[in-house]
Every structure is written in C-alpha cells, then in structure tokens.
Protein backbone atom coordinates (compact mmCIF):
# COMPACT_ATOMS: atom_id res chain seq x y z
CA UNK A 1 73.17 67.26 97.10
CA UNK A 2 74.45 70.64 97.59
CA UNK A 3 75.96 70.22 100.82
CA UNK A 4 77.95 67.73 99.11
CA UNK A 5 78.85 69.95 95.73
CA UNK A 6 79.87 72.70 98.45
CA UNK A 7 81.93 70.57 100.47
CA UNK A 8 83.47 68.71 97.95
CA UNK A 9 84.52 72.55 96.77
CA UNK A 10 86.12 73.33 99.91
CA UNK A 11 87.91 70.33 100.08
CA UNK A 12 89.57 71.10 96.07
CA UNK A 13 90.19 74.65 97.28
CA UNK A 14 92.10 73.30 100.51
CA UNK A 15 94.04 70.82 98.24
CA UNK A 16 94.68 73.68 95.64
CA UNK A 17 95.71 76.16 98.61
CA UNK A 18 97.95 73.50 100.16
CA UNK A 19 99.35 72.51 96.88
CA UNK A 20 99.94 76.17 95.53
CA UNK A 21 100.90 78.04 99.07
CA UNK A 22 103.78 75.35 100.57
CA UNK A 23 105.83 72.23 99.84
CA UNK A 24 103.35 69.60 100.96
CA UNK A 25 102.75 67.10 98.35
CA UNK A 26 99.13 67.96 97.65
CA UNK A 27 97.29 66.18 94.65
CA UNK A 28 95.13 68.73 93.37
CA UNK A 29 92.41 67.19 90.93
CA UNK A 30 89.83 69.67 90.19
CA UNK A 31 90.96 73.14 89.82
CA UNK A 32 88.66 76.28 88.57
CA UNK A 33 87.44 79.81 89.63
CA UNK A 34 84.77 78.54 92.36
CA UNK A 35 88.06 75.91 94.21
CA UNK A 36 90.42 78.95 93.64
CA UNK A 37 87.88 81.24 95.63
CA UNK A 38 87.76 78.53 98.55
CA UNK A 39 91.52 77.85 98.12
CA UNK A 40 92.13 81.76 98.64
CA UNK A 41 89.62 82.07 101.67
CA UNK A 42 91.08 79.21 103.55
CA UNK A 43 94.97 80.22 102.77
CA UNK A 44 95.28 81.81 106.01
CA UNK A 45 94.91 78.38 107.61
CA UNK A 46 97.63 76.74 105.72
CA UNK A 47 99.92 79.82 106.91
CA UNK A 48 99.45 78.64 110.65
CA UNK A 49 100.21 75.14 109.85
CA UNK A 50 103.31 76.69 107.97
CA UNK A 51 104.04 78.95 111.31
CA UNK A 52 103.27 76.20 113.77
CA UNK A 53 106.16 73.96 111.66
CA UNK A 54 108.65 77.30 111.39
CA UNK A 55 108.93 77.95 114.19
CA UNK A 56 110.70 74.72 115.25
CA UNK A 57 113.82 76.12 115.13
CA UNK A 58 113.16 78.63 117.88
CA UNK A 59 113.04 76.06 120.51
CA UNK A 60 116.45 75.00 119.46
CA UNK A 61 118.95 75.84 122.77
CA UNK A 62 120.51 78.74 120.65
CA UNK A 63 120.72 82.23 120.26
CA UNK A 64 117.79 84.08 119.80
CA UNK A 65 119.08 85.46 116.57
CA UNK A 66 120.31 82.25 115.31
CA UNK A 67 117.01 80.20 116.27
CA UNK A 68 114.77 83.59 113.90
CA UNK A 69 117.51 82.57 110.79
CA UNK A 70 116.63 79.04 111.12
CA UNK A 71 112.93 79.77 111.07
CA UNK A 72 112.74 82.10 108.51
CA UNK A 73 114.76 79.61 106.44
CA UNK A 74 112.98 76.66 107.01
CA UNK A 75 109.68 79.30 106.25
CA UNK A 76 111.45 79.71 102.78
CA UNK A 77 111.68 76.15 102.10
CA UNK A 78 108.02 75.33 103.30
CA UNK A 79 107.12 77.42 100.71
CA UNK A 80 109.48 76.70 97.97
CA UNK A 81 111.09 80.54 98.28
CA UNK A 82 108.06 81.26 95.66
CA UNK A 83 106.97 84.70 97.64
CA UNK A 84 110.62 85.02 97.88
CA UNK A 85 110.77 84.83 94.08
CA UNK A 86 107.65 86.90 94.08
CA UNK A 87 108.79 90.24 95.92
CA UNK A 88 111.85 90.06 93.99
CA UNK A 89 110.43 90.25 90.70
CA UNK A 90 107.84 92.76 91.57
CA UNK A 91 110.48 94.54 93.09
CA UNK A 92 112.31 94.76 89.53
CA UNK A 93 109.16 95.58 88.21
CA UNK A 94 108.54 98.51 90.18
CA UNK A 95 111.81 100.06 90.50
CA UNK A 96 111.93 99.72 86.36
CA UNK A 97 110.00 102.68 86.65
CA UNK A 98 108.59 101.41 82.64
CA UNK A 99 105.16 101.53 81.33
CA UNK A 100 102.69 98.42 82.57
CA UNK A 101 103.17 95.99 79.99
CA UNK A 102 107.30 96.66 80.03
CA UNK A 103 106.96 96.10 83.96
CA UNK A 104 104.75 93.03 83.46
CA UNK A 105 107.65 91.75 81.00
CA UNK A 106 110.95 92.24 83.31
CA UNK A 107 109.11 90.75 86.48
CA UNK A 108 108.65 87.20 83.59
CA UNK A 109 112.13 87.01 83.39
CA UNK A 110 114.11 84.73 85.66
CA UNK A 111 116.99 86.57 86.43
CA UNK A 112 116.57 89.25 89.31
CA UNK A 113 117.99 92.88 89.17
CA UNK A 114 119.29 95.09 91.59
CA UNK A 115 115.56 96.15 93.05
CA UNK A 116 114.96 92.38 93.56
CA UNK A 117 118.44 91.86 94.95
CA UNK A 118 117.84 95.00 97.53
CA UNK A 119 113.93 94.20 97.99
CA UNK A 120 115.14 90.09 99.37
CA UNK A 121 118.17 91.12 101.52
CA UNK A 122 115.76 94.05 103.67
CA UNK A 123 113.26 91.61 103.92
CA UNK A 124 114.67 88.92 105.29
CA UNK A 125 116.55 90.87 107.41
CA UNK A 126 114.07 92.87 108.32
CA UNK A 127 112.13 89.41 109.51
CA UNK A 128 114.83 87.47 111.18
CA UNK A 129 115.48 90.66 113.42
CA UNK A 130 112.45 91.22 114.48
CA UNK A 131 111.44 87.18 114.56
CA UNK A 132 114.64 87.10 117.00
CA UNK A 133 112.94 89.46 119.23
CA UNK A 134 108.78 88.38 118.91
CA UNK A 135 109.35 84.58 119.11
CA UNK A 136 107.32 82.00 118.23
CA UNK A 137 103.62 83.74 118.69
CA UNK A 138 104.68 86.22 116.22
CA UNK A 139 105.72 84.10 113.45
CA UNK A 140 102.22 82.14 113.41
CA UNK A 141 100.74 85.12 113.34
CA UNK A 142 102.81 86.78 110.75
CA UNK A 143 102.33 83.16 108.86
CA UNK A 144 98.70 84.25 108.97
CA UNK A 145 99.04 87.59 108.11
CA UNK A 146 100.66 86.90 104.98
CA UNK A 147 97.80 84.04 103.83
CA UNK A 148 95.17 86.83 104.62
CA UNK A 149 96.95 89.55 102.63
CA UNK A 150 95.98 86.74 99.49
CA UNK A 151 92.07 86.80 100.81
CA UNK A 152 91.91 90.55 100.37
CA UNK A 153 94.11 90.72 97.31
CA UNK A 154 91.79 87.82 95.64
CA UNK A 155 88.11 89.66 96.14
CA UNK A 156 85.81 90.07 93.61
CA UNK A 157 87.07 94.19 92.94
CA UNK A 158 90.60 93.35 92.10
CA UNK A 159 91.31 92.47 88.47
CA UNK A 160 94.24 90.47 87.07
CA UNK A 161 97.33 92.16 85.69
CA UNK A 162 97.70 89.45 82.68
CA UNK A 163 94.93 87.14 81.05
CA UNK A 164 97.17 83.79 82.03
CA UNK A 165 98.98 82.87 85.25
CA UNK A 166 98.30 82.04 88.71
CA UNK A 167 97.23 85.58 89.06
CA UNK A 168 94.24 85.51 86.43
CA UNK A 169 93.26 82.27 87.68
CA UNK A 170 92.61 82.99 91.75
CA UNK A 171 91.89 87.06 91.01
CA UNK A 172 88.34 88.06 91.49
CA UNK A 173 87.57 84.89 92.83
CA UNK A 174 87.04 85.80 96.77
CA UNK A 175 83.68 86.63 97.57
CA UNK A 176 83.02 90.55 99.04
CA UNK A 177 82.21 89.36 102.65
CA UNK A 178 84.82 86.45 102.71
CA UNK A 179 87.90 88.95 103.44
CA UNK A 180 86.07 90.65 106.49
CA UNK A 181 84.57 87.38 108.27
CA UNK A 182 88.39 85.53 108.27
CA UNK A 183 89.86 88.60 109.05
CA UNK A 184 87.50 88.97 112.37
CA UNK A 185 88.22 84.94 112.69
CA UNK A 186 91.78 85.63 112.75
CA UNK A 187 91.82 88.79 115.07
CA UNK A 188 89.68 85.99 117.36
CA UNK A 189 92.23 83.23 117.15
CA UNK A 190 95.78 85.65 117.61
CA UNK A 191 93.93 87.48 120.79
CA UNK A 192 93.11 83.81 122.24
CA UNK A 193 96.39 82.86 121.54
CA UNK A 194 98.05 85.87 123.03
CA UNK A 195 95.46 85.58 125.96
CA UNK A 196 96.97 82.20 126.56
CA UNK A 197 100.30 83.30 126.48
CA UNK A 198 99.64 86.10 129.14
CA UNK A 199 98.02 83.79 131.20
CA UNK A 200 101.08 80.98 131.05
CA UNK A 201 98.76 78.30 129.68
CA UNK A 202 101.83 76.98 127.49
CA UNK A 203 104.54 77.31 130.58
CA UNK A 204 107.46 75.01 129.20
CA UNK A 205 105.64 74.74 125.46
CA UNK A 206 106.29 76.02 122.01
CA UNK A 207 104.34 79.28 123.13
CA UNK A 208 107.25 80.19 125.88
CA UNK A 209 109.55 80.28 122.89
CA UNK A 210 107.60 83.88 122.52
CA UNK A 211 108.90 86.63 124.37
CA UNK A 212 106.04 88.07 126.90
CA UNK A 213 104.67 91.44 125.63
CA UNK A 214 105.77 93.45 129.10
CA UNK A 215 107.34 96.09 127.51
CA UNK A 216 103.84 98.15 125.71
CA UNK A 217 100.85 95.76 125.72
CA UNK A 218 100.11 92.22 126.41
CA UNK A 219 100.19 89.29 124.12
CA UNK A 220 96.24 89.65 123.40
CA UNK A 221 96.49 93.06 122.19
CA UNK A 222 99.65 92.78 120.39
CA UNK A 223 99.31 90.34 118.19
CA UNK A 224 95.86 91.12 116.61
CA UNK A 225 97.37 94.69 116.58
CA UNK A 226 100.83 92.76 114.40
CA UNK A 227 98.43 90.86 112.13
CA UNK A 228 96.72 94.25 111.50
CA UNK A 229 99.57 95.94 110.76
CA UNK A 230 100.93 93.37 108.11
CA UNK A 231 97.64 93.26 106.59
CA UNK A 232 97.83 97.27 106.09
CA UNK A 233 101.17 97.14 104.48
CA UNK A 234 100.06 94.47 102.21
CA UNK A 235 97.06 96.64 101.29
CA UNK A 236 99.01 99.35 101.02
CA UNK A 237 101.21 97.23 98.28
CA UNK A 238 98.33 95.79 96.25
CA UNK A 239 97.35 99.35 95.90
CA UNK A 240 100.50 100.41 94.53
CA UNK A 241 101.03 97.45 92.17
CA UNK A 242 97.26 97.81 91.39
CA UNK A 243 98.06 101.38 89.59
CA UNK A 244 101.31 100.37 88.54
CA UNK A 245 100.30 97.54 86.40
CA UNK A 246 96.97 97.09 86.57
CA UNK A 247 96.33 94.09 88.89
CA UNK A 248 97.42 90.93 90.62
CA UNK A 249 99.78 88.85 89.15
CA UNK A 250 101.32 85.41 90.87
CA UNK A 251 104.26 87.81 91.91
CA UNK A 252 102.13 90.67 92.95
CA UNK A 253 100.84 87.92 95.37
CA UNK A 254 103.82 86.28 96.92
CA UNK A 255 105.29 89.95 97.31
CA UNK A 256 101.77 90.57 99.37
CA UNK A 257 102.56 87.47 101.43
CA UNK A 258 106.45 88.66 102.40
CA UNK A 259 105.30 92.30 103.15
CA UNK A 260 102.61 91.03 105.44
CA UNK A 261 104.93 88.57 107.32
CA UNK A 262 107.77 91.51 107.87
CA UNK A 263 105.37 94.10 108.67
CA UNK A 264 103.86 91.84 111.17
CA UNK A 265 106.68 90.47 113.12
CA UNK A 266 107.89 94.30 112.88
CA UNK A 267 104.94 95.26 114.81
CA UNK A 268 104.71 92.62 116.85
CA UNK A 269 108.62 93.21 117.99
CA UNK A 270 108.01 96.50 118.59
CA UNK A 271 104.65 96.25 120.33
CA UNK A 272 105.54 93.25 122.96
C-alpha cells in the first residue's frame, strides 16, 4: 500500500512540475507540500525535455547566432517567459535597494523597472551568445542546470519570503539528501552525454549541432564542469535574495532558473 501512496506522489509531483515549470498542458489534481517536494526533486528532468525540444532550432541550416536566438526564444515560450518574468522582478527588487517587505512589494507589481529592463536584455544576451557558440549539448545541460538550481533552492533549510505564493508552497519542501543525489545523477548523465559526443556516437544527430570541446577540455569534462558552474551562480543568488528578503519567493525562483541557464552555457562556451 505504500509503494502505491509513494508512487502515486511522484506521479502528482511530476504533473505539478510539468504543469508549473513549462507550457505542457498538465492536469494537476492533487497538489500539497509532500507532491511539491517530488515536483521540485524531479524538475531537473522536465528541463531536459525542455532542452531536448529548444534546441530544435539549432539544427536549422542557419547561422550559428541566428539558430541560439531561435532556441532561446522558443526556451521562453516553453516556459511561458515566467523565469523571464521572474529575474526581472527580482531584479527591481534588488536594485530598489528598500527594506524587505518594500522589496517584496515592487517585485508584486506587474510593470518592470529599469533593473528588470537591464537584468532581461544581459541575460538573454548573455545566453544566445554563448548558446551560439556551445550548441546543442550545452543548452540541455543548461536546461538542467536551471531545474536543479529549484532542488537546492527548495530544501528543507530555506524558508519562504511571503506566507502565500508559489514560493511558500514548494519552499522547505525538498528533502536534505534529495539536492546532492540528483545533483551526482546529473553530473552522471552530462559526462555520458559529453562522453558520447567525444566519441561521435551522434555523427549526423542533434548532438553534432554541439560544437566539439577541442579548444580546453572535452565534452565529458565540460559540461558537468557548465552545469556546476550555473548551479554556483544560482547558489550564489539564493544567498543574496535569502538576506535581502528573507527567502524564496516564485520570482526568487525563476530568477534562480535564468542565472543557472546563462552561467552554464557561459561556462560551457568558454570551456569547449
């Protein structure tokens, strides 16, 4: 019986993590702190089925820079532009330089200030340029990167920034060891992936669209090395927003995801 309550749990938290994290029409019927721990765990799965899709584009017969703005687009619309929305408003928040609760109350409003404005234009920027020159490996690994910047922000020692919201409903809710065993499951997958790409198992295949890490270290090295370095800057973030106003919000998490995603195709541009 409790092999059923407990996958019958992972299945709602899938649904909910589907439903909350991309456009896929998702009926979510059970939602509470148990399905929102699940949902949070397994959100770094939904971010490779949302890189895998992305990074269509790329194999268009276009430029390379052309193909990344395509990709991060269509990324954008996947997701409804909600971590978009997200960084923006935490961005306002922020750069208010106010008190918590003033902070909290400009990142509820629905138009976006000049922080926002700057904090969306260097971000995306930042992402096509580097997506132009890391290809498609790099994407579904920054995809993942930014789902597994949620797992860490959602464990059990990070509180909630307001009582209501999407924030007070998923924070806390991630338990201890979760974070550390699908962060070592994604280091796995990204060095298998890369491994594959060094070793031209996808000759002719969406993993071609990737541009071979010759230049400082191989595929297999570079892109666990990527995912770890979006993961830091999104740690590095919730830390910041943590003192600033006291927790997670819904926008303290889609600004994780965005950081994540940049920092990793960054790296991973840089490193292959």
């Amino acid at each position: 019986m409790s092999r059923f309550l407990i996958s019958g749990r992972l299945w709602h938290g899938l649904r909910f993590a589907i439903g909350t994290l991309s456009v896929f029409p998702v009926r979510v019927e059970h939602v509470d702190r148990q399905v929102a721990g699940q949902a949070m765990t397994v959100a770094p799965a939904v971010g490779l089925v949302l890189g895998l899709v992305a990074g269509l584009p790329l194999g268009l017969p276009a430029p390379p820079l052309l193909g990344a703005a395509l990709a991060v687009g269509l990324l954008a619309v996947l997701t409804r532009g909600l971590h978009l929305d997200g960084l923006a408003d935490l961005a306002d928040g922020l750069g208010s330089g106010k008190p918590a609760d003033q902070a909290l109350n400009i990142m509820k409003k629905s138009d976006i200030g000049p922080f926002g404005v700057m904090a969306l234009v260097f971000t995306l920027v930042v992402q096509v340029a580097a997506l132009a020159e890391a290809g498609f490996a790099a994407l579904v690994t920054a995809c993942v990167a930014g789902r597994l910047a949620l797992t860490w922000a959602c464990r059990a020692s990070v509180p909630a920034a307001r009582p209501e919201g999407l924030g007070a409903t998923v924070a806390g809710t991630v338990r201890p060891s979760a974070p550390w065993l699908v962060t070592l499951a994604a280091l796995l997958a990204s060095a298998a992936f890369g491994l594959s790409i060094d070793c031209h198992v996808w000759d002719g295949g969406p993993a071609s669209w990737a541009r071979e890490a010759t230049a400082w270290l191989p595929a297999f090295l570079a892109l666990p090395l990527g995912l770890l370095t979006g993961l830091a800057a999104s740690l590095l973030l919730l830390r910041r927003a943590r003192r600033r106003l006291g927790g997670i919000t819904g926008d303290v998490l889609g600004a994780l995801v965005e950081t994540a995603t940049a920092a990793t195709l960054v790296a991973c541009a840089l490193l292959g």
